[in-house]
PDB file of N, CA and C in Angstrom:
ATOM      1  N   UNK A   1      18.197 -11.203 -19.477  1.00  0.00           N
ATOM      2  CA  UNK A   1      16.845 -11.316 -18.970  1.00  0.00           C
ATOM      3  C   UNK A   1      15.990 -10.241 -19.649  1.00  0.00           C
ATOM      4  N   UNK A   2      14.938 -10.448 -20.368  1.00  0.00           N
ATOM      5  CA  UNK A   2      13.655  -9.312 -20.747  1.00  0.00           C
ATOM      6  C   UNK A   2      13.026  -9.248 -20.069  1.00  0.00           C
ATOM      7  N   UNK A   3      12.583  -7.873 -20.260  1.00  0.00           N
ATOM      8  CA  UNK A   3      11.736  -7.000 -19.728  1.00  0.00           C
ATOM      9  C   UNK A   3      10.548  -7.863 -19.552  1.00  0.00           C
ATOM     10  N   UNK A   4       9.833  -8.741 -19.777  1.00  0.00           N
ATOM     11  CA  UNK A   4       8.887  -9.591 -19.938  1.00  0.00           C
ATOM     12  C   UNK A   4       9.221 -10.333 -18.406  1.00  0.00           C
ATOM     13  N   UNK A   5      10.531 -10.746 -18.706  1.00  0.00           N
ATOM     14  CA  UNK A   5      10.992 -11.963 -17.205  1.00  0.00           C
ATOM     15  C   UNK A   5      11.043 -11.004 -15.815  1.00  0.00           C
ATOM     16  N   UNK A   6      11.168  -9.844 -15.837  1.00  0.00           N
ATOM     17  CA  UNK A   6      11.513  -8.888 -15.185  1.00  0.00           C
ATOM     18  C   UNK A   6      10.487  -8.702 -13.940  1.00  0.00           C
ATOM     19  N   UNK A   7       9.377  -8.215 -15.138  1.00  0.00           N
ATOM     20  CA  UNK A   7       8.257  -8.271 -14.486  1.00  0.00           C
ATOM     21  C   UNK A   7       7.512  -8.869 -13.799  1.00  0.00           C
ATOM     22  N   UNK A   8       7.515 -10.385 -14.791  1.00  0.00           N
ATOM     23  CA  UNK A   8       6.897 -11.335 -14.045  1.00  0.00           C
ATOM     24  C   UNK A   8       7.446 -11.633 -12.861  1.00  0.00           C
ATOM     25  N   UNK A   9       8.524 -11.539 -12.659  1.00  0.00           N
ATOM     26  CA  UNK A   9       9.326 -11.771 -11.196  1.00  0.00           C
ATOM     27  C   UNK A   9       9.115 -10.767 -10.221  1.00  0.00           C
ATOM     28  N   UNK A  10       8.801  -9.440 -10.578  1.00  0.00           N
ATOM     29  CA  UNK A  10       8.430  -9.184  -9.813  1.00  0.00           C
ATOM     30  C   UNK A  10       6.781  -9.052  -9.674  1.00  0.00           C
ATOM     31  N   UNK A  11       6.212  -9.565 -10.240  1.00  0.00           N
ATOM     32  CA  UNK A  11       4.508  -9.566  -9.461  1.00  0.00           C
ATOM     33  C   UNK A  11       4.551 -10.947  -8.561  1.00  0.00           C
ATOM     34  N   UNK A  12       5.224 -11.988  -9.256  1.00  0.00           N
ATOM     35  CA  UNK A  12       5.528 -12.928  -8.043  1.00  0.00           C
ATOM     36  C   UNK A  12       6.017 -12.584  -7.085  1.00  0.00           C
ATOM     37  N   UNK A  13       7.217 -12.452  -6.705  1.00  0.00           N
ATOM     38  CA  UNK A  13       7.471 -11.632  -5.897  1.00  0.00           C
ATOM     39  C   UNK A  13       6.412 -10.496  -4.387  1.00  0.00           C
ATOM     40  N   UNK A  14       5.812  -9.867  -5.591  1.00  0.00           N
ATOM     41  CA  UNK A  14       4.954  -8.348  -5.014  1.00  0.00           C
ATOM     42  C   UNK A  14       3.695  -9.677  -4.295  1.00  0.00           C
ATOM     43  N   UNK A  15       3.707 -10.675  -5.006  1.00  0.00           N
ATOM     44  CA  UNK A  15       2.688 -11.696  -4.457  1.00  0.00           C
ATOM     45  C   UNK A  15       2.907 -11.861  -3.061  1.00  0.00           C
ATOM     46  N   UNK A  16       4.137 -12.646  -3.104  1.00  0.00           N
ATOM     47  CA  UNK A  16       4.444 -13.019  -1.664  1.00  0.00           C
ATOM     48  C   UNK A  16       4.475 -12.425  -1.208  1.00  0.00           C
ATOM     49  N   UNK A  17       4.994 -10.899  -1.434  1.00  0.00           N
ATOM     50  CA  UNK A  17       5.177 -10.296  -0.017  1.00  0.00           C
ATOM     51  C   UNK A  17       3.645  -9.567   0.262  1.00  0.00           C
ATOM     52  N   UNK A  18       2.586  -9.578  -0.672  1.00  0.00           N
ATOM     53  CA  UNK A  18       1.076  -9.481  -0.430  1.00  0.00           C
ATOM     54  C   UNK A  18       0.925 -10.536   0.785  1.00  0.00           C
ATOM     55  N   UNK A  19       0.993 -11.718   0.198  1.00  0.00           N
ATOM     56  CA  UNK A  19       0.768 -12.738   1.430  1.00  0.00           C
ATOM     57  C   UNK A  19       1.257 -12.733   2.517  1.00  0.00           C
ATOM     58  N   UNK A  20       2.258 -12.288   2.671  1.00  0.00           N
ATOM     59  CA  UNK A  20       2.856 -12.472   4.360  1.00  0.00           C
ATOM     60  C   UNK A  20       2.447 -10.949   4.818  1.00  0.00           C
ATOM     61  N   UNK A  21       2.108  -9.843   4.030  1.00  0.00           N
ATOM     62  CA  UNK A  21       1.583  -9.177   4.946  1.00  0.00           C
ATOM     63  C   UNK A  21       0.051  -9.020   5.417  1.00  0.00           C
ATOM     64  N   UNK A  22      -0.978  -9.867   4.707  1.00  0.00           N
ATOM     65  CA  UNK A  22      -2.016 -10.787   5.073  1.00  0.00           C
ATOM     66  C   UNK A  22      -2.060 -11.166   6.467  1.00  0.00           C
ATOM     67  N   UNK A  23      -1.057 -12.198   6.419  1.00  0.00           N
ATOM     68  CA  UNK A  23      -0.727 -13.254   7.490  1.00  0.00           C
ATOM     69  C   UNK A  23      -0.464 -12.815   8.486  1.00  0.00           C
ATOM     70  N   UNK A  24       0.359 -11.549   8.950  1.00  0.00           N
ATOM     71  CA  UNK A  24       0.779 -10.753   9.821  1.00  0.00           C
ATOM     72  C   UNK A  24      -0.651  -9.781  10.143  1.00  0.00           C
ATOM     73  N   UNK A  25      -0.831  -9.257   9.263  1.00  0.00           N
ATOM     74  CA  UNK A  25      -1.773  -8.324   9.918  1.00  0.00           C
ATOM     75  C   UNK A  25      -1.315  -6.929  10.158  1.00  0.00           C
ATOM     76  N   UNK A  26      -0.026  -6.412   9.874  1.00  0.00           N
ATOM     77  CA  UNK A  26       0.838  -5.449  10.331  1.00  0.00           C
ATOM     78  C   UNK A  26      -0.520  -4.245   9.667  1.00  0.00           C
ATOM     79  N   UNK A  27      -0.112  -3.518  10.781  1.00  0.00           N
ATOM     80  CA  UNK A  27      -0.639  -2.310  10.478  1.00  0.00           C
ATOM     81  C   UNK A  27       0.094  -1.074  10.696  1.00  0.00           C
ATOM     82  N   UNK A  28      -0.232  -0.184  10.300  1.00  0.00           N
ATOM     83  CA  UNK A  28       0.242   1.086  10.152  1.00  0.00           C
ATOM     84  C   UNK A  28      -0.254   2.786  10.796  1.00  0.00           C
ATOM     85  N   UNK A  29      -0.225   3.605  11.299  1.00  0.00           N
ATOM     86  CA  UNK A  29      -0.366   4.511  11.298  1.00  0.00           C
ATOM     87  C   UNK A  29      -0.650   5.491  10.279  1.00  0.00           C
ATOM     88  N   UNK A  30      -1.032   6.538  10.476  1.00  0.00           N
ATOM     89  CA  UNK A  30      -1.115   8.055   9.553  1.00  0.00           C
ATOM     90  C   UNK A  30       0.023   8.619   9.744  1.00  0.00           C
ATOM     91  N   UNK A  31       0.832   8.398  10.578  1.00  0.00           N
ATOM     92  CA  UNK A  31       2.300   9.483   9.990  1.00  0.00           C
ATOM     93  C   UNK A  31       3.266   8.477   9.422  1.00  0.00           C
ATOM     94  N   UNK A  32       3.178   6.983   9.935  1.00  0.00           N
ATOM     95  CA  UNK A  32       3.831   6.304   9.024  1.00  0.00           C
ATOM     96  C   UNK A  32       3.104   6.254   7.592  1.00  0.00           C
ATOM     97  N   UNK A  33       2.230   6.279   7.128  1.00  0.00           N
ATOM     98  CA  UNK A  33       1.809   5.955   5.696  1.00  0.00           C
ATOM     99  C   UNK A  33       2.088   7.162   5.162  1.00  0.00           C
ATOM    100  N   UNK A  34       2.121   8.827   5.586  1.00  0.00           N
ATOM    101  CA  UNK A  34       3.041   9.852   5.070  1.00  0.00           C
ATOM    102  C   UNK A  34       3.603   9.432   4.899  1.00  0.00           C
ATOM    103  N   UNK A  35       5.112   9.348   5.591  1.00  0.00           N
ATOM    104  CA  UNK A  35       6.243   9.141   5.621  1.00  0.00           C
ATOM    105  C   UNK A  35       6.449   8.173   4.827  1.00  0.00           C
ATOM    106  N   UNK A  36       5.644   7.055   4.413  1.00  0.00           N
ATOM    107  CA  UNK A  36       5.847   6.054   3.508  1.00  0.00           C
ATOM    108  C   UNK A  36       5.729   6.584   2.048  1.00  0.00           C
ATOM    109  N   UNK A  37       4.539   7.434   1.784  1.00  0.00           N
ATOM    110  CA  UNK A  37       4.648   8.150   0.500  1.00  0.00           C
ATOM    111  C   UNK A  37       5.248   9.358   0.697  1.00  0.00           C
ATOM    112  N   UNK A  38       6.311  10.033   1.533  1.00  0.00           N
ATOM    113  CA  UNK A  38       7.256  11.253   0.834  1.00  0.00           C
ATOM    114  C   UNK A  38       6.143  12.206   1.495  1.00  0.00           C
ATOM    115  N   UNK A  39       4.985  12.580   1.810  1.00  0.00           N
ATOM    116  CA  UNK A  39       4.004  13.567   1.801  1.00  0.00           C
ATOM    117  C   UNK A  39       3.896  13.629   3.231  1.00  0.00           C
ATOM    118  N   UNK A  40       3.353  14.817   3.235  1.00  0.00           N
ATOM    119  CA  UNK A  40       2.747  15.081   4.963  1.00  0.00           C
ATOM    120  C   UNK A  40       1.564  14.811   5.355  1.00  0.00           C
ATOM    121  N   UNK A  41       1.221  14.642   6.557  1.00  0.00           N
ATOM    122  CA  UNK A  41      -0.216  13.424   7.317  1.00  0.00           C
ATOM    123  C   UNK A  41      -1.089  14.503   6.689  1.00  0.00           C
ATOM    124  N   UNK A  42      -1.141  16.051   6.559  1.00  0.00           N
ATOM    125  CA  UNK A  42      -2.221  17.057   6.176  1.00  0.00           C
ATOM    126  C   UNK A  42      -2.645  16.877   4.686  1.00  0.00           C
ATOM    127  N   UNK A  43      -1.822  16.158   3.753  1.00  0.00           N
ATOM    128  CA  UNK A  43      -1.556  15.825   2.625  1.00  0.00           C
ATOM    129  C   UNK A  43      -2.081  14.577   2.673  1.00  0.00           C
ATOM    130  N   UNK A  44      -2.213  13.750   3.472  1.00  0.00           N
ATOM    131  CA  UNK A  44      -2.474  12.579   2.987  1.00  0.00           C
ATOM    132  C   UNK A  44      -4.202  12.458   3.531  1.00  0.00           C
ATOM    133  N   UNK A  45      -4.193  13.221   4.088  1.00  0.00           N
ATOM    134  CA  UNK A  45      -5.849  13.542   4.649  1.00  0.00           C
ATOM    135  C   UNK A  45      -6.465  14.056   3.174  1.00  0.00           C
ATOM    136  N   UNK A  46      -5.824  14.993   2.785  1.00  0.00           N
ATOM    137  CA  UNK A  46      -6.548  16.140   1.404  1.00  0.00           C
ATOM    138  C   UNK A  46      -6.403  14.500   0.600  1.00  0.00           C
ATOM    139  N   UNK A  47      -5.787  13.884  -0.085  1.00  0.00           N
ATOM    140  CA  UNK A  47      -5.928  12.546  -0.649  1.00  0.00           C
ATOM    141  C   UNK A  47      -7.091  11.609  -1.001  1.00  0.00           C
ATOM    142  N   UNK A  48      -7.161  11.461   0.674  1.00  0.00           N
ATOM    143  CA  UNK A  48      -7.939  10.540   1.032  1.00  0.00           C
ATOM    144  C   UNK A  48      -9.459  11.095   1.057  1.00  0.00           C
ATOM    145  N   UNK A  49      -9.811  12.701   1.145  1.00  0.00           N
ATOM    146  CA  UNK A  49     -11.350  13.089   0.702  1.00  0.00           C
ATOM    147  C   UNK A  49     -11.052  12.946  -0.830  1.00  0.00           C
ATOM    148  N   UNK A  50     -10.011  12.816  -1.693  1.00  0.00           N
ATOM    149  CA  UNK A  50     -10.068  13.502  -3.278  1.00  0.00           C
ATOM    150  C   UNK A  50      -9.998  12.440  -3.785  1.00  0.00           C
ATOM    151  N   UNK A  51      -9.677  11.063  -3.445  1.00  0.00           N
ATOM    152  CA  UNK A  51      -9.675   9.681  -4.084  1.00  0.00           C
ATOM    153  C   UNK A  51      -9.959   8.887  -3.006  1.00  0.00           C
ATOM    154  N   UNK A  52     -11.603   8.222  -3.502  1.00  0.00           N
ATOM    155  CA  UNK A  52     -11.747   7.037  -2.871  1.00  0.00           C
ATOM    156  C   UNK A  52     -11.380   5.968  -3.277  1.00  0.00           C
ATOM    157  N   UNK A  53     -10.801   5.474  -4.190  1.00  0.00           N
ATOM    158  CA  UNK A  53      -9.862   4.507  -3.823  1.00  0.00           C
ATOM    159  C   UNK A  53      -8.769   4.113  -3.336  1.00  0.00           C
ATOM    160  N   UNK A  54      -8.482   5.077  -2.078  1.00  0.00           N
ATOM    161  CA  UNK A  54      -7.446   4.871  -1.632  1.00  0.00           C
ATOM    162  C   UNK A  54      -8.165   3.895  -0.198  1.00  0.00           C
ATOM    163  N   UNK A  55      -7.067   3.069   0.255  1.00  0.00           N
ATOM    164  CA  UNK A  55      -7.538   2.215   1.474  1.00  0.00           C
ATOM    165  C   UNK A  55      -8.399   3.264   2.646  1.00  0.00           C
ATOM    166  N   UNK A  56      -8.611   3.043   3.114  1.00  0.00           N
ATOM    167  CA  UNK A  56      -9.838   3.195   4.910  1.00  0.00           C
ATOM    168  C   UNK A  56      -8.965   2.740   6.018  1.00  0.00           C
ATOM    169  N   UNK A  57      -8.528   4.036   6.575  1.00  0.00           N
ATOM    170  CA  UNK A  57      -7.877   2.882   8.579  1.00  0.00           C
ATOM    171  C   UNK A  57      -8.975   2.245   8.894  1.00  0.00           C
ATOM    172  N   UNK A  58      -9.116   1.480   9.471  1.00  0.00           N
ATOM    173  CA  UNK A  58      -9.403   0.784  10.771  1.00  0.00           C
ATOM    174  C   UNK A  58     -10.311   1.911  12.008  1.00  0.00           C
ATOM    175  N   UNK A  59     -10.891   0.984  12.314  1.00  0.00           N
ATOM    176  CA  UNK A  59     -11.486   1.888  13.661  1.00  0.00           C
ATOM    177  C   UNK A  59     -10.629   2.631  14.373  1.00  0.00           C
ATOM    178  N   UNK A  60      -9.612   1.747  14.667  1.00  0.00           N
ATOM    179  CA  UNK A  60      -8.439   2.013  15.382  1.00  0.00           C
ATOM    180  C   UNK A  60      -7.280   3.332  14.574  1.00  0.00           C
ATOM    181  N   UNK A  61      -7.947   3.922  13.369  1.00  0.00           N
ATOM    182  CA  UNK A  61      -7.013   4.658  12.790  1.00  0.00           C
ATOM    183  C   UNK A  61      -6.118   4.352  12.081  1.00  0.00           C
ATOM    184  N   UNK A  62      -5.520   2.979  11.839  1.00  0.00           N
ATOM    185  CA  UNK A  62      -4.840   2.800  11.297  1.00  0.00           C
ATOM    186  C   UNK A  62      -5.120   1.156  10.126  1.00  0.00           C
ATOM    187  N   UNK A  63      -4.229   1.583   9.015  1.00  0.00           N
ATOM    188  CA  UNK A  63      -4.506   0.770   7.973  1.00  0.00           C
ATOM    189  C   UNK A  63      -4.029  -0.355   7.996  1.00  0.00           C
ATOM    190  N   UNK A  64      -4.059  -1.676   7.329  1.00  0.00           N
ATOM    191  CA  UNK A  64      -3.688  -2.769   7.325  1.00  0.00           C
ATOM    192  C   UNK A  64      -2.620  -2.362   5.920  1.00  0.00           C
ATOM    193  N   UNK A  65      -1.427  -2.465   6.692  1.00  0.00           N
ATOM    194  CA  UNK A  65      -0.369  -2.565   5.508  1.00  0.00           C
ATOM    195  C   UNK A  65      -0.530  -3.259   4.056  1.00  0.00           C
ATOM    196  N   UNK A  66      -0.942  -4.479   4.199  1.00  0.00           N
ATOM    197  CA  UNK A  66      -1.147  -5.422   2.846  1.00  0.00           C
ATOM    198  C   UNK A  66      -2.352  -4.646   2.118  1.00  0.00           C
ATOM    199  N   UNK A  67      -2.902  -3.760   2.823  1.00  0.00           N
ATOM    200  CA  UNK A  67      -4.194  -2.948   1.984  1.00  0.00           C
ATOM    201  C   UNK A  67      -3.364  -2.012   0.975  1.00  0.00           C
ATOM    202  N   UNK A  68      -2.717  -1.419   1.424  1.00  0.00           N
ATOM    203  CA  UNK A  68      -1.753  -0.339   0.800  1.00  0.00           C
ATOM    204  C   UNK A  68      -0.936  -1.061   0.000  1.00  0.00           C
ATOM    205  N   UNK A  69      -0.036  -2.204   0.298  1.00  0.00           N
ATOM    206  CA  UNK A  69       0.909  -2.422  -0.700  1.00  0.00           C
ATOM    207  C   UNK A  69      -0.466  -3.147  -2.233  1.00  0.00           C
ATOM    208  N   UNK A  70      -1.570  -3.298  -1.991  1.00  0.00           N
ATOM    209  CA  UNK A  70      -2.076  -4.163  -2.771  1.00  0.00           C
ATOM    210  C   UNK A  70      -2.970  -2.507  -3.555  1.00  0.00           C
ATOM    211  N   UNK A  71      -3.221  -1.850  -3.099  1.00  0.00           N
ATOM    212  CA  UNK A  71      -3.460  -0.529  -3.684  1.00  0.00           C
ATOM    213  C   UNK A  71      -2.282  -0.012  -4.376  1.00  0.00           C
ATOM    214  N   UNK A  72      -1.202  -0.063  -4.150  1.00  0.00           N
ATOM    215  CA  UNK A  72      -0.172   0.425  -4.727  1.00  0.00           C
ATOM    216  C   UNK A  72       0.657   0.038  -6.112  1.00  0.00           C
ATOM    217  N   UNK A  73       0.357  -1.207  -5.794  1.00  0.00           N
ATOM    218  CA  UNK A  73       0.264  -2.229  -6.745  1.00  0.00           C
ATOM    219  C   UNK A  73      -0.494  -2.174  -7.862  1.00  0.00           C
ATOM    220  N   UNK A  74      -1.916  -1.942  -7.964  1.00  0.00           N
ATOM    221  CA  UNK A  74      -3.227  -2.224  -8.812  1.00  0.00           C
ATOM    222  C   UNK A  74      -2.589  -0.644  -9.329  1.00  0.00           C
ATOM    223  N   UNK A  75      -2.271   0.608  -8.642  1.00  0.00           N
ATOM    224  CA  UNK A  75      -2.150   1.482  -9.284  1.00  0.00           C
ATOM    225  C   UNK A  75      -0.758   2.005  -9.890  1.00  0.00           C
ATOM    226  N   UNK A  76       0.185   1.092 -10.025  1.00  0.00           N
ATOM    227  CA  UNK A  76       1.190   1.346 -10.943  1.00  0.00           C
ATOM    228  C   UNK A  76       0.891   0.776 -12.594  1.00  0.00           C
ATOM    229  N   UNK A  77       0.216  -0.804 -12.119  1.00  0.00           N
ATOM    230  CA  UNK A  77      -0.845  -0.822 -13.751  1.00  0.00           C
ATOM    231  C   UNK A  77      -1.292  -0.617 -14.149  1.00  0.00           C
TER     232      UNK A  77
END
């Protein structure tokens, strides 16, 4: 398999699982989205004033998961 097939399988892939977390709606917290990137919630605050393109919680404080995996995504390319 090449590196070519590799990939493409996984953005398909990274697709679907974009879509079902759409569909769900799952959301997340601030100490889970630390804990999701390795960093601490005080760390992920300093972040979030130093890059606005990172996702926005919710009124409610917390982010829509499929926001993050689709940010995470756009920024490994």
């Amino acid at each position: 398999m090449t590196d070519a097939k590799i990939a493409e399988g996984f953005l398909i892939l990274a697709s679907a699982v974009q879509t079902m977390l759409q569909k769900s709606g799952t959301r997340i917290t601030r100490a889970e989205l630390a804990e999701r990137w390795g960093i601490h919630r005080n760390t992920l605050a300093t972040r979030l004033a130093a890059d606005k393109s990172l996702p926005r919680p919710g009124r409610d404080g917390k982010w829509l998961l499929s926001e993050i995996v689709e940010w995470e995504l756009h920024r490994r390319q």
